[in-house]
N, C-alpha and C. Protein backbone atom coordinates (compact mmCIF):
# COMPACT_ATOMS: atom_id res chain seq x y z
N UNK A 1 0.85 -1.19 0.00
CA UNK A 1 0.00 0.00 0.00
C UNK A 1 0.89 1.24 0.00
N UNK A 2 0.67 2.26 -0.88
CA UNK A 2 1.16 3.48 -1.08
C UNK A 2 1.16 4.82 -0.20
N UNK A 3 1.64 5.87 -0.26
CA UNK A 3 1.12 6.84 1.05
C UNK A 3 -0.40 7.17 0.03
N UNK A 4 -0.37 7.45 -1.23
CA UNK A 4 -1.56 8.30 -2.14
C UNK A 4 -2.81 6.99 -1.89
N UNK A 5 -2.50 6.14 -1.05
CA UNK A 5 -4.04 5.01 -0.83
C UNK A 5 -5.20 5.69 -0.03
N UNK A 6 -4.35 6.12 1.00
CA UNK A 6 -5.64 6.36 2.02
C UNK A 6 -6.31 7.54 1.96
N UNK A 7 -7.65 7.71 1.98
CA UNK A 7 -8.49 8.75 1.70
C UNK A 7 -8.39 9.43 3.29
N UNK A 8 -8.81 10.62 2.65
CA UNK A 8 -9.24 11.50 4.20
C UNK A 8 -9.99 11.30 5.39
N UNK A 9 -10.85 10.29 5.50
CA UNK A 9 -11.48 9.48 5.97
C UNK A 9 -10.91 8.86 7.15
N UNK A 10 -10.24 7.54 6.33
CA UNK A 10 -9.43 6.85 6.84
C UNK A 10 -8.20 7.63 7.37
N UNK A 11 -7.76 8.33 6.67
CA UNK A 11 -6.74 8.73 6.94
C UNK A 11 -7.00 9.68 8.87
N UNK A 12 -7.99 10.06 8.73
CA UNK A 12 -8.70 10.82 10.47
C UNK A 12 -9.11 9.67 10.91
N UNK A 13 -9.46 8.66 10.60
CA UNK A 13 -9.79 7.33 11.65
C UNK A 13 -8.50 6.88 11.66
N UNK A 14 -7.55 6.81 11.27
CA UNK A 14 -6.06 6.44 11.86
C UNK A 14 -6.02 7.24 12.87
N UNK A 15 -5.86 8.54 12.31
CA UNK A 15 -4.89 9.41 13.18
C UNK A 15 -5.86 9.32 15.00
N UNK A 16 -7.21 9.48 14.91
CA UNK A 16 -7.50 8.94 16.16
C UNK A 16 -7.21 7.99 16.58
N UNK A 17 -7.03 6.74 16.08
CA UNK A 17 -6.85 5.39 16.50
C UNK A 17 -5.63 5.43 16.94
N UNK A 18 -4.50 6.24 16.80
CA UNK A 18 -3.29 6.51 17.00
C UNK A 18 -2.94 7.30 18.25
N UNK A 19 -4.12 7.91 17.99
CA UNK A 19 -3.93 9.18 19.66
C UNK A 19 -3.54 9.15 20.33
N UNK A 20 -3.28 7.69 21.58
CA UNK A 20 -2.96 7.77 22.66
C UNK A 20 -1.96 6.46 22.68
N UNK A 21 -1.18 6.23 21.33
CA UNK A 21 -0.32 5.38 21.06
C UNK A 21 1.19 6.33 21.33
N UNK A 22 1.89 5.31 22.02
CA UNK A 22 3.24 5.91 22.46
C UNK A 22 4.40 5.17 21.03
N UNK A 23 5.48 6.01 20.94
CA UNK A 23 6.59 5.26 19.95
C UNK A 23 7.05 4.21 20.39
N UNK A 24 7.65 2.76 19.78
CA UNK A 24 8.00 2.23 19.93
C UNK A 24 9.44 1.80 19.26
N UNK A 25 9.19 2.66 18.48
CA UNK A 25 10.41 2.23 17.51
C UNK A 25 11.58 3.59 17.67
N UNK A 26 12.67 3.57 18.01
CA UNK A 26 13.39 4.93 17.92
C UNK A 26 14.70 5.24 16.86
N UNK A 27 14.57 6.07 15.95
CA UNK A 27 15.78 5.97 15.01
C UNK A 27 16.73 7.06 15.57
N UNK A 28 17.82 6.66 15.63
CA UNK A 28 19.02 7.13 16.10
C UNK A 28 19.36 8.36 15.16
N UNK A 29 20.28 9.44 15.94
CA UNK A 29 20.20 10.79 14.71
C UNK A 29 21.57 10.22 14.15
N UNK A 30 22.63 9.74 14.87
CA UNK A 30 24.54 9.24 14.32
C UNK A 30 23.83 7.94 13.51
N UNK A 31 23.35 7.09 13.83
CA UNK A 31 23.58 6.21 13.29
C UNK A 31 22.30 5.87 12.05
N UNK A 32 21.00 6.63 11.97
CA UNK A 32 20.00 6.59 11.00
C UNK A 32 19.39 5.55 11.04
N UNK A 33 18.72 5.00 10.01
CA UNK A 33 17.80 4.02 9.39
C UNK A 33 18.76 2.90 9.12
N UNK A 34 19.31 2.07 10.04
CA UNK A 34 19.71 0.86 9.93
C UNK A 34 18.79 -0.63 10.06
N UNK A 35 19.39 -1.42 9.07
CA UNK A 35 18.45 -2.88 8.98
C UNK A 35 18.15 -3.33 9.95
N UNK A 36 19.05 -2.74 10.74
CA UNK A 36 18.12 -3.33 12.74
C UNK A 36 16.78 -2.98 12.87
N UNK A 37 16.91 -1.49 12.56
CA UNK A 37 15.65 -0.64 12.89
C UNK A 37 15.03 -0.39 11.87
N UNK A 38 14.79 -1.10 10.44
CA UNK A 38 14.28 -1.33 9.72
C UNK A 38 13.61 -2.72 9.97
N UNK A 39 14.28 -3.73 10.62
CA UNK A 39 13.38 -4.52 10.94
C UNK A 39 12.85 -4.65 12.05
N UNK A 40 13.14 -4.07 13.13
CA UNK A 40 12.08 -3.69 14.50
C UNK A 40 10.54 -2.73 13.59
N UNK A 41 11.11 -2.12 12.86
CA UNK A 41 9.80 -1.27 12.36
C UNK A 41 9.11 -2.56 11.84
N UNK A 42 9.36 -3.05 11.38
CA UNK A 42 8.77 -4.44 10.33
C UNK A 42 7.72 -5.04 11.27
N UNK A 43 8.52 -5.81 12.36
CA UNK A 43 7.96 -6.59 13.28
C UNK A 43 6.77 -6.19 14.05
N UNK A 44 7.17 -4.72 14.86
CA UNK A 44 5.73 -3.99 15.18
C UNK A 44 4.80 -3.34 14.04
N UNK A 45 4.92 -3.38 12.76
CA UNK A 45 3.98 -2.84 12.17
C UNK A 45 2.88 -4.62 11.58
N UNK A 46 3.62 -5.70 11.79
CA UNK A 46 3.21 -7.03 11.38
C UNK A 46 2.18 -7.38 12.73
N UNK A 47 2.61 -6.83 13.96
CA UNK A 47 2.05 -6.85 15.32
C UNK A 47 1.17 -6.33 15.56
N UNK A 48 1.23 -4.75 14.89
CA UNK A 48 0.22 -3.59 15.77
C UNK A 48 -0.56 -3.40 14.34
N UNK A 49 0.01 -3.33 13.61
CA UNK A 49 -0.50 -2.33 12.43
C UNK A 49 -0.48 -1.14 12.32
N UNK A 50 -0.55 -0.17 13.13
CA UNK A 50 -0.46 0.88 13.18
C UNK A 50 0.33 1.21 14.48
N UNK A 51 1.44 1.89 14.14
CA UNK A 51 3.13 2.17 14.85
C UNK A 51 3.49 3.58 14.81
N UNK A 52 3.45 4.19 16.25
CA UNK A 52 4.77 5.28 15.95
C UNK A 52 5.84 5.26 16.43
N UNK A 53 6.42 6.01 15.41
CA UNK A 53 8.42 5.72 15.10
C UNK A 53 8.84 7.32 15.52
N UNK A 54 10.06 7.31 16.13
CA UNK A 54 10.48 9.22 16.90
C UNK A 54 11.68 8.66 16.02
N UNK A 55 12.03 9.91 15.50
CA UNK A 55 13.40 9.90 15.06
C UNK A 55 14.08 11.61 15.31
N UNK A 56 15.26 10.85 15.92
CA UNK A 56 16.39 12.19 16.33
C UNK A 56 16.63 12.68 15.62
N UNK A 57 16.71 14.36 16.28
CA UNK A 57 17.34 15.18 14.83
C UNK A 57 16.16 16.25 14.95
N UNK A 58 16.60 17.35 14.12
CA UNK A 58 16.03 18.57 14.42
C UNK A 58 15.99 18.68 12.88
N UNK A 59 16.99 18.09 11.78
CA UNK A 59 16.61 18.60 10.63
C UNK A 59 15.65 17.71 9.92
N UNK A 60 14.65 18.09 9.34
CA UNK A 60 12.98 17.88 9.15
C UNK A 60 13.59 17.25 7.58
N UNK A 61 14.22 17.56 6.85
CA UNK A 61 14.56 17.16 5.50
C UNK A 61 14.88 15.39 5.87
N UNK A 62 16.04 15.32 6.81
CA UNK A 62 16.16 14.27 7.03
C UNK A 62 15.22 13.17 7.74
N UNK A 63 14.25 13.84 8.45
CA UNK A 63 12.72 13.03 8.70
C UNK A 63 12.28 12.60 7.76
N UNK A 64 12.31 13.49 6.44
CA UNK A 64 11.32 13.23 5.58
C UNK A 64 11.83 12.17 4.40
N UNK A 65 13.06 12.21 4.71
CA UNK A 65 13.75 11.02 3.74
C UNK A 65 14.07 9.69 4.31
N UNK A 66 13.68 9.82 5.38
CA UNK A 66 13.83 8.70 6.72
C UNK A 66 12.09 7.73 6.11
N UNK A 67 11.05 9.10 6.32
CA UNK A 67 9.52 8.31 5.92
C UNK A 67 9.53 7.60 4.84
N UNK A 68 9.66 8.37 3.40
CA UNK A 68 10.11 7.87 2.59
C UNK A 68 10.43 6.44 2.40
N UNK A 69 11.55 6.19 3.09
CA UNK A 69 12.79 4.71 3.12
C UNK A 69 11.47 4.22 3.98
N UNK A 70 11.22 3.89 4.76
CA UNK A 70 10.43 3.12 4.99
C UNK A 70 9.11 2.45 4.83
N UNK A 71 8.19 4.01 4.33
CA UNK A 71 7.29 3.62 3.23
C UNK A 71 7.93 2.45 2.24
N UNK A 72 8.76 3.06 1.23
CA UNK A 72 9.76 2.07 0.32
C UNK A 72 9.62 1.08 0.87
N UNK A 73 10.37 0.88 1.60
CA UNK A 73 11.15 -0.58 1.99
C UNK A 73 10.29 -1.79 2.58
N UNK A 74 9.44 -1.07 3.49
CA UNK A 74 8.21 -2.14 4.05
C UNK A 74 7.20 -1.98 3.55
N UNK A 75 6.33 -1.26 2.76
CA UNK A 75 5.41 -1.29 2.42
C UNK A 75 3.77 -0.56 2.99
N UNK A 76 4.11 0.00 3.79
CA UNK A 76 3.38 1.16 4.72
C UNK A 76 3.03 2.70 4.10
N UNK A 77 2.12 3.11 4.84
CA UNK A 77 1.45 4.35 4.22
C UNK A 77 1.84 5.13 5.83
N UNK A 78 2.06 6.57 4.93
CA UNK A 78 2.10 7.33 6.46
C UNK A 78 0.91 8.18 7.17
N UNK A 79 0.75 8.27 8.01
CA UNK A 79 -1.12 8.64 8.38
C UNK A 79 -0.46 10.15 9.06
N UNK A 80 0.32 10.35 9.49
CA UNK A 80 0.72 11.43 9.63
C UNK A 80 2.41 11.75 10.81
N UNK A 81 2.71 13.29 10.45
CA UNK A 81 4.07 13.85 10.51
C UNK A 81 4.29 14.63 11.41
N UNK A 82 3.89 14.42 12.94
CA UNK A 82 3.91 15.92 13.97
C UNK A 82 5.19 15.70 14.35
N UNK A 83 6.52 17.26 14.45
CA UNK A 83 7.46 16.95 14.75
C UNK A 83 8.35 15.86 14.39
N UNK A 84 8.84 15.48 15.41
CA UNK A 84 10.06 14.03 15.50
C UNK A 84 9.37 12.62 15.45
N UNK A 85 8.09 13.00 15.77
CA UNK A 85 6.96 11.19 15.67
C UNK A 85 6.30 11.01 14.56
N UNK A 86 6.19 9.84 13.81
CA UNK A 86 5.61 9.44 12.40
C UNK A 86 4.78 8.10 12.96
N UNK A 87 3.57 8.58 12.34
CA UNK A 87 2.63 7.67 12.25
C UNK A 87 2.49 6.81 11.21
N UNK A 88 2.57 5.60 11.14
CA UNK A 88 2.75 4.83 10.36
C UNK A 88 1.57 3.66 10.33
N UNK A 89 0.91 3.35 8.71
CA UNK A 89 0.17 2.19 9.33
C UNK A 89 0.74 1.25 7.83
N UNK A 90 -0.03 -0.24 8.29
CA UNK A 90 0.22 -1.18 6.68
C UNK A 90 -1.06 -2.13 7.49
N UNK A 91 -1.30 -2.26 6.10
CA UNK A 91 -3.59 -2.73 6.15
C UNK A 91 -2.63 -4.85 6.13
N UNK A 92 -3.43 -5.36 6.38
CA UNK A 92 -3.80 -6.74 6.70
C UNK A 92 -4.33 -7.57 7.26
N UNK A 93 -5.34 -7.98 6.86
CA UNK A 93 -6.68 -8.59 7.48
C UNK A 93 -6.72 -8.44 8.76
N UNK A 94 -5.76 -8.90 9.32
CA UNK A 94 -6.04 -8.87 11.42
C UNK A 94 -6.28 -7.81 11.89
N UNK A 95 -6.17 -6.31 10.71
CA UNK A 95 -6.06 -5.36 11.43
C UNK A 95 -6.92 -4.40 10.27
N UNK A 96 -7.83 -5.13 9.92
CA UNK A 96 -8.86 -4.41 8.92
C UNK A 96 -9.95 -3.87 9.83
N UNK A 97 -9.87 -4.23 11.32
CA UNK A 97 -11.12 -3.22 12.28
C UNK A 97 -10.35 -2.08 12.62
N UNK A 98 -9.29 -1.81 11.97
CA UNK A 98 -8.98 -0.22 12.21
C UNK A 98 -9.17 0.67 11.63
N UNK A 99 -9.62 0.35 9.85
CA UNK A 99 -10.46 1.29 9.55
C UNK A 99 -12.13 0.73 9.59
N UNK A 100 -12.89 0.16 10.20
CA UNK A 100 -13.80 -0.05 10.40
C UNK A 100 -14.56 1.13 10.45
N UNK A 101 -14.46 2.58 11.24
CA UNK A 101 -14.99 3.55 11.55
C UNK A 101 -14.82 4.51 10.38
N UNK A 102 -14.31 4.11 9.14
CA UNK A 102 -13.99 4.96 8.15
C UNK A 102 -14.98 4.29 7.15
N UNK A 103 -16.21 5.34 7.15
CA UNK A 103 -17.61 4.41 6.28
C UNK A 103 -17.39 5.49 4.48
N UNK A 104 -17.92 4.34 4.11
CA UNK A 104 -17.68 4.96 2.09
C UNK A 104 -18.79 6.30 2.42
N UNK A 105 -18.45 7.16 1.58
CA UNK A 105 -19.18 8.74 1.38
C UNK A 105 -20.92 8.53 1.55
N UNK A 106 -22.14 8.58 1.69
CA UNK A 106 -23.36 7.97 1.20
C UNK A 106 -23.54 9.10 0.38
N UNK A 107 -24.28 8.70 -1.08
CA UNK A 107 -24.30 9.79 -2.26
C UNK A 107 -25.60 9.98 -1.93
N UNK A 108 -26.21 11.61 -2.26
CA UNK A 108 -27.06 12.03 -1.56
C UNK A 108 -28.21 11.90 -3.11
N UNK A 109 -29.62 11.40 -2.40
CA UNK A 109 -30.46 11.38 -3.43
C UNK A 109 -30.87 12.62 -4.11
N UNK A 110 -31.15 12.42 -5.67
CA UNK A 110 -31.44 14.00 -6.10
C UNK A 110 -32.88 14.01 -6.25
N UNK A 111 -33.40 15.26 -5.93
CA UNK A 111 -34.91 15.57 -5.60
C UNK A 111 -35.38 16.20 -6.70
N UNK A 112 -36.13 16.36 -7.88
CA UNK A 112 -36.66 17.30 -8.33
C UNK A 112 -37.41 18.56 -7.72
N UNK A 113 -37.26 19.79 -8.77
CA UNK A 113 -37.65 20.79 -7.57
C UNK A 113 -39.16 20.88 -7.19
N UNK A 114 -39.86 20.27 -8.16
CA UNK A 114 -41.39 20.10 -7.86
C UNK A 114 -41.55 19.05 -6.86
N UNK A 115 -40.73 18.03 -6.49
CA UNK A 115 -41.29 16.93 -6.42
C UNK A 115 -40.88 17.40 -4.66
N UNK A 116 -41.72 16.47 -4.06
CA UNK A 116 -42.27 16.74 -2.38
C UNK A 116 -41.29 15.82 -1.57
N UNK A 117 -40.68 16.56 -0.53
CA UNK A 117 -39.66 15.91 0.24
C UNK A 117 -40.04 14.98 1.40
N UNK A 118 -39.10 13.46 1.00
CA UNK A 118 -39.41 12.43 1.78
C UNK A 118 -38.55 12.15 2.85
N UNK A 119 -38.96 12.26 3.85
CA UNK A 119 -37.61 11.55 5.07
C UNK A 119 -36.78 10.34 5.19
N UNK A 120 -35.73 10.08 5.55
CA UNK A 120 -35.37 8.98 4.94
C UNK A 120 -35.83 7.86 5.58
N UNK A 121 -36.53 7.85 7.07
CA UNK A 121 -37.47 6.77 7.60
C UNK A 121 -38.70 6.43 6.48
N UNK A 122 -39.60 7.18 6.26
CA UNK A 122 -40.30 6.90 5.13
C UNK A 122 -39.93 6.29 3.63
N UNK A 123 -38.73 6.78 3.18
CA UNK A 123 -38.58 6.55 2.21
C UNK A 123 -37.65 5.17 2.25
N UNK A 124 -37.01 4.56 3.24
CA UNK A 124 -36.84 3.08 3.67
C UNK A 124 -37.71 2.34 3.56
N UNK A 125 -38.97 2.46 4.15
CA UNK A 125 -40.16 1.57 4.11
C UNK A 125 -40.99 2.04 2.96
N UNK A 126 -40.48 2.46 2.02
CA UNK A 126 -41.09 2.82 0.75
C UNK A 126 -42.56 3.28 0.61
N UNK A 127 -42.51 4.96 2.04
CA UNK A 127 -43.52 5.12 1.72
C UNK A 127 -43.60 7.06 1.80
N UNK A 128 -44.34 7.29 1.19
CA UNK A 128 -44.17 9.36 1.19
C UNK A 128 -45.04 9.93 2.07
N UNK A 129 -44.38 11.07 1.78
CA UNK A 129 -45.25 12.17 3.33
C UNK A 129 -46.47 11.97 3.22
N UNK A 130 -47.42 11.75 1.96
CA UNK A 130 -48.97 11.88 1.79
C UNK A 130 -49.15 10.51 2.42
N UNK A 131 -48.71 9.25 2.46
CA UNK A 131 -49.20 8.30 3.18
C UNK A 131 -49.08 8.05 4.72
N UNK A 132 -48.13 8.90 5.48
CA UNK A 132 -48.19 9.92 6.66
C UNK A 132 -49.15 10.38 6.84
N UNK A 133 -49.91 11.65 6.24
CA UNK A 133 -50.79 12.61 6.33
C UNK A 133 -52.35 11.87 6.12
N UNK A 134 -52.41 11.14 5.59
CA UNK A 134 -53.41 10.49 5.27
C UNK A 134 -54.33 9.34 6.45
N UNK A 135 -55.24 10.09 7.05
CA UNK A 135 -55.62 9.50 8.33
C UNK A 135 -56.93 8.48 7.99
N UNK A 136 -57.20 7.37 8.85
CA UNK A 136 -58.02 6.17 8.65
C UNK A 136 -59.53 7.11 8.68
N UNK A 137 -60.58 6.74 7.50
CA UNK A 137 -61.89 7.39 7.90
C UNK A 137 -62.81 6.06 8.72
N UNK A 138 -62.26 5.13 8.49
CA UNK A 138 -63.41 3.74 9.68
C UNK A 138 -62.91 4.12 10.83
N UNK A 139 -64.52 3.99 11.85
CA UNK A 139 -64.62 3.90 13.42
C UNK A 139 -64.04 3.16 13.53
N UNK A 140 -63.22 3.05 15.21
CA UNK A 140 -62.18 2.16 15.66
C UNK A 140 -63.19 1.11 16.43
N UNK A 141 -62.82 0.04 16.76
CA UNK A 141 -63.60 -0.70 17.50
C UNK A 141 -64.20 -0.10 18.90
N UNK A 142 -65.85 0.06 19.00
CA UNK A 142 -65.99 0.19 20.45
C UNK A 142 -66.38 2.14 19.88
N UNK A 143 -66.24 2.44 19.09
CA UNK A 143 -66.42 3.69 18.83
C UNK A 143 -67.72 4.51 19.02
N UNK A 144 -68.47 3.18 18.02
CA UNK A 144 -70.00 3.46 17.97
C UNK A 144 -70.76 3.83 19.07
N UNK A 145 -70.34 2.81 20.27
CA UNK A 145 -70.55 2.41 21.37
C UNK A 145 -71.03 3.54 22.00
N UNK A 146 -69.67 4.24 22.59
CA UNK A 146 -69.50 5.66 23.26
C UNK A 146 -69.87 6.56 22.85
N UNK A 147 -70.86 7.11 23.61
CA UNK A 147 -70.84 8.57 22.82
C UNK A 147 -70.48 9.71 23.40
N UNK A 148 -70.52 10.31 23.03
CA UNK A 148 -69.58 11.75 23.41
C UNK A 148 -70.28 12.60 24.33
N UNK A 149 -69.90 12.93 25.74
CA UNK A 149 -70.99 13.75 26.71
C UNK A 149 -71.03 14.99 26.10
N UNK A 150 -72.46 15.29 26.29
CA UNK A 150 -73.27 16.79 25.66
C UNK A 150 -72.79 17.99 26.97
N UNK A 151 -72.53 19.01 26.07
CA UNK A 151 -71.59 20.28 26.58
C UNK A 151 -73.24 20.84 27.95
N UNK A 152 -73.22 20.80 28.94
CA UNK A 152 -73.84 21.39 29.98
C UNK A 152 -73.98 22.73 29.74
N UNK A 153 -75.70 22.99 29.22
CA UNK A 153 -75.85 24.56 28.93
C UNK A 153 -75.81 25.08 30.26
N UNK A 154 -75.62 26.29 30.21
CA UNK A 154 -75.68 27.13 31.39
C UNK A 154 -76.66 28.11 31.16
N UNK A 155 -77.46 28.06 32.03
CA UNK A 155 -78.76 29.50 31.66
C UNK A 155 -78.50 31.24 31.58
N UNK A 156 -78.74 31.43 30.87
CA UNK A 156 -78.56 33.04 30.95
C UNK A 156 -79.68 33.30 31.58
N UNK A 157 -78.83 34.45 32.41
CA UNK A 157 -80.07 35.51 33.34
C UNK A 157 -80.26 36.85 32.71
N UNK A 158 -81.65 36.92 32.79
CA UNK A 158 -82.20 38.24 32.18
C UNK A 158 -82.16 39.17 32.76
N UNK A 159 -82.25 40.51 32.51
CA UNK A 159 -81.99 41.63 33.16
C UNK A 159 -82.97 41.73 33.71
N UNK A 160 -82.52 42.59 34.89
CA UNK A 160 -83.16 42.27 36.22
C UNK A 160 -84.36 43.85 35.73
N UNK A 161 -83.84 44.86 35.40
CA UNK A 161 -84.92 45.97 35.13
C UNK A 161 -84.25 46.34 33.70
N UNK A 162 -84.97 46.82 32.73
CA UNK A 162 -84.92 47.60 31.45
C UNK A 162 -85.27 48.74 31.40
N UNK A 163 -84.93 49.59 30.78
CA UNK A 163 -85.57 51.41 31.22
C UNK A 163 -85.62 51.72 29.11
N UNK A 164 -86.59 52.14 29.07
CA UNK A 164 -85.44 52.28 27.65
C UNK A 164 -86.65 53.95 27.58
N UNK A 165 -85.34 54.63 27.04
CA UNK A 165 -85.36 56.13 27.20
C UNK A 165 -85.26 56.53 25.67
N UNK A 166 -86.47 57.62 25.08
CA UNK A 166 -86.64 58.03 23.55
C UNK A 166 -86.21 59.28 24.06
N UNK A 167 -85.10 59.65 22.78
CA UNK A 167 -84.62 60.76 22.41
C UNK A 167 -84.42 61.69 21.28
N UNK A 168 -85.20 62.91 21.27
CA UNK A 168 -85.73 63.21 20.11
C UNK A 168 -84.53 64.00 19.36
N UNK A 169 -84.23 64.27 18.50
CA UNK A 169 -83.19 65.06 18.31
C UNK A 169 -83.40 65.74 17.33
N UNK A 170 -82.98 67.34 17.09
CA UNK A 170 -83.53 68.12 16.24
C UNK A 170 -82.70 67.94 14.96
N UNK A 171 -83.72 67.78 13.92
CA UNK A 171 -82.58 67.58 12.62
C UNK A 171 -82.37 66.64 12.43
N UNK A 172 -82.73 65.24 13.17
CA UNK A 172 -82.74 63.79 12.86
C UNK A 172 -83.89 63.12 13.08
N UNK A 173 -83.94 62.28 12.37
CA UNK A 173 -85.37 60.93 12.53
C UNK A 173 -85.21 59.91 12.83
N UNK A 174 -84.21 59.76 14.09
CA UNK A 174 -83.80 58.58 14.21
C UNK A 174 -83.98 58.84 16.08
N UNK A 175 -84.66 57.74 16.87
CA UNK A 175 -84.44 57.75 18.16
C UNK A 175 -82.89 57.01 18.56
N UNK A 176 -82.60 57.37 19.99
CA UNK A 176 -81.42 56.79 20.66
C UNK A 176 -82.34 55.94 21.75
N UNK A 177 -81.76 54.56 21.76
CA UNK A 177 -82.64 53.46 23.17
C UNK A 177 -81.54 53.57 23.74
N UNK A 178 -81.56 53.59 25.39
CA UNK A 178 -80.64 53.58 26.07
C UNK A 178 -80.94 51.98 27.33
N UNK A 179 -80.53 51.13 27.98
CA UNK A 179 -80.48 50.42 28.42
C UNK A 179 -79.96 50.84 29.88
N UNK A 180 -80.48 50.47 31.02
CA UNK A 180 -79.85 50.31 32.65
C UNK A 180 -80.18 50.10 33.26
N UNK A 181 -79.07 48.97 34.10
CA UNK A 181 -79.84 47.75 34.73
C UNK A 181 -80.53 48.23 35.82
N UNK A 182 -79.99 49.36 36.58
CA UNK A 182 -80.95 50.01 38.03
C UNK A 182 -81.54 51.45 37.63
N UNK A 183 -82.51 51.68 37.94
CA UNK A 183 -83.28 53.15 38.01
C UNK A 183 -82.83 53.68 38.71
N UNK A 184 -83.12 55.01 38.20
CA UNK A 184 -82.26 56.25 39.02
C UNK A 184 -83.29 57.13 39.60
N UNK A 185 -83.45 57.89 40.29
CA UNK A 185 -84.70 58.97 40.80
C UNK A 185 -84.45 59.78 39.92
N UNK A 186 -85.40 60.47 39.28
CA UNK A 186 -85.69 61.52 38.50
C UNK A 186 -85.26 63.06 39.54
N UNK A 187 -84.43 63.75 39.03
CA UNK A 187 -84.43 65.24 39.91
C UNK A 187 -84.58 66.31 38.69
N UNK A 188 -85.41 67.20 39.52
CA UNK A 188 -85.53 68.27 38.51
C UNK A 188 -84.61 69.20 38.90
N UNK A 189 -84.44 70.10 37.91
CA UNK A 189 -83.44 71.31 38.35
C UNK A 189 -81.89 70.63 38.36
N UNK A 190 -81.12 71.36 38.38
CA UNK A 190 -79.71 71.25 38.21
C UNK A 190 -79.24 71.61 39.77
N UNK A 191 -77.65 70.81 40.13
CA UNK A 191 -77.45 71.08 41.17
C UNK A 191 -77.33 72.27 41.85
N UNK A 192 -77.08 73.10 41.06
CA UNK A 192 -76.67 75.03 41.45
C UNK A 192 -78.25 75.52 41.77
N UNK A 193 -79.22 75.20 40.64
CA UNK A 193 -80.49 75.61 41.20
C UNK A 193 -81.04 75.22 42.50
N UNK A 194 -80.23 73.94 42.71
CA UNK A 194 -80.97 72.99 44.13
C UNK A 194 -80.59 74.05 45.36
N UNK A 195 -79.04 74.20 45.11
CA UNK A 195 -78.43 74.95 46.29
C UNK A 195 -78.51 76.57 46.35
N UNK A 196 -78.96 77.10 45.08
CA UNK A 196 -79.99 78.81 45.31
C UNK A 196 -80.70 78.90 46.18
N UNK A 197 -81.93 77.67 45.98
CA UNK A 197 -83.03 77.19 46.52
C UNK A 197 -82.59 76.83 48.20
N UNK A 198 -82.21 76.65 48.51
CA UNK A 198 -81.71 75.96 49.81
C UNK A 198 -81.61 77.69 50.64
N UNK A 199 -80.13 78.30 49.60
CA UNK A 199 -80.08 79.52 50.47
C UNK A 199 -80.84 80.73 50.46
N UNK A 200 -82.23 80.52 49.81
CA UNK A 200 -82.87 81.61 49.74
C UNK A 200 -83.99 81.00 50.57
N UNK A 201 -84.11 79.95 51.26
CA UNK A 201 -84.85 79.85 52.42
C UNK A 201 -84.63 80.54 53.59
């Protein structure tokens, strides 16, 4: 397997699966990528499947020609490059539940723009929103049966007195009815006349 194999996908379900994986493999900065440590990489990547390798050294050129050689040489893809640690994986059946969590794209259905949108619960059981919406017109068992209690009228009370008062108005042909529930005493005269009256006794 190549580094250009793994999709983006997979390639983030490695790198989690990797998360809390420590190095095991360490390449020396004097002495490099020797067949020792070309085949310790071998052995834990045949073991784990997915391995990180620290290699000494501060210059990044030489990391990157280090990944390289070992991609090459064993046959591994790199899942990723932080610093001095390389993540490394190589696919083989025992260790095909590591991309398990890396599911193919699902291609999204195309809708016409007239046409009426189905959920995808409905549209599993091969059925559309109108057969949703569409409610049973037969009584349920026991329906007939019951009947429905009648709403308790409540009596209205009539007014207790009515007064109704004609008002003539000059220039119109139309009366005003006035309505009230208590009578009032009739007074003649206006209050100022009442109290003239009072002090001219």
């Amino acid at each position: 397997m190549s580094i250009t194999e793994l999709s983006s996908k997979e390639r983030s379900v490695l790198r989690a699966a990797a998360h809390a994986l420590k190095p095991t493999v360490q390449v020396g900065e004097n002495n490099g990528l020797t067949p020792a440590v070309l085949k310790e990489i071998d052995l834990s990547l045949t073991a784990h499947g997915l391995i990180k390798v620290r290699v000494a050294g501060d210059d990044r050129e030489n990391r990157l020609m280090i990944l390289q050689a070992i991609c090459a040489e064993l046959g591994c893809v790199s899942v990723a490059h932080f610093g001095k640690v390389l993540t490394l994986f190589r696919f083989a059946p025992q260790h095909a539940h590591l991309l398990a969590g890396a599911k193919p794209p699902v291609e999204r259905s195309k809708r016409l723009p007239n046409e009426e949108y189905t959920p995808k619960k409905l549209a599993a059981a091969g059925k559309t929103i109108k057969d949703k919406k569409r409610k049973s017109v037969a009584p349920k068992a026991n329906d007939e049966l019951v009947k429905k209690p009648s709403k308790p009228t409540i009596p209205v009370r009539s007014s207790i007195r009515t007064e109704e008062r004609t008002t003539a108005r000059r220039g119109a042909g139309r009366t005003v009815v006035s309505r009230s529930t208590r009578s009032a005493s009739r007074r003649t005269g206006s209050a100022l006349t009442l109290r003239a009256g009072r002090r001219g006794r």
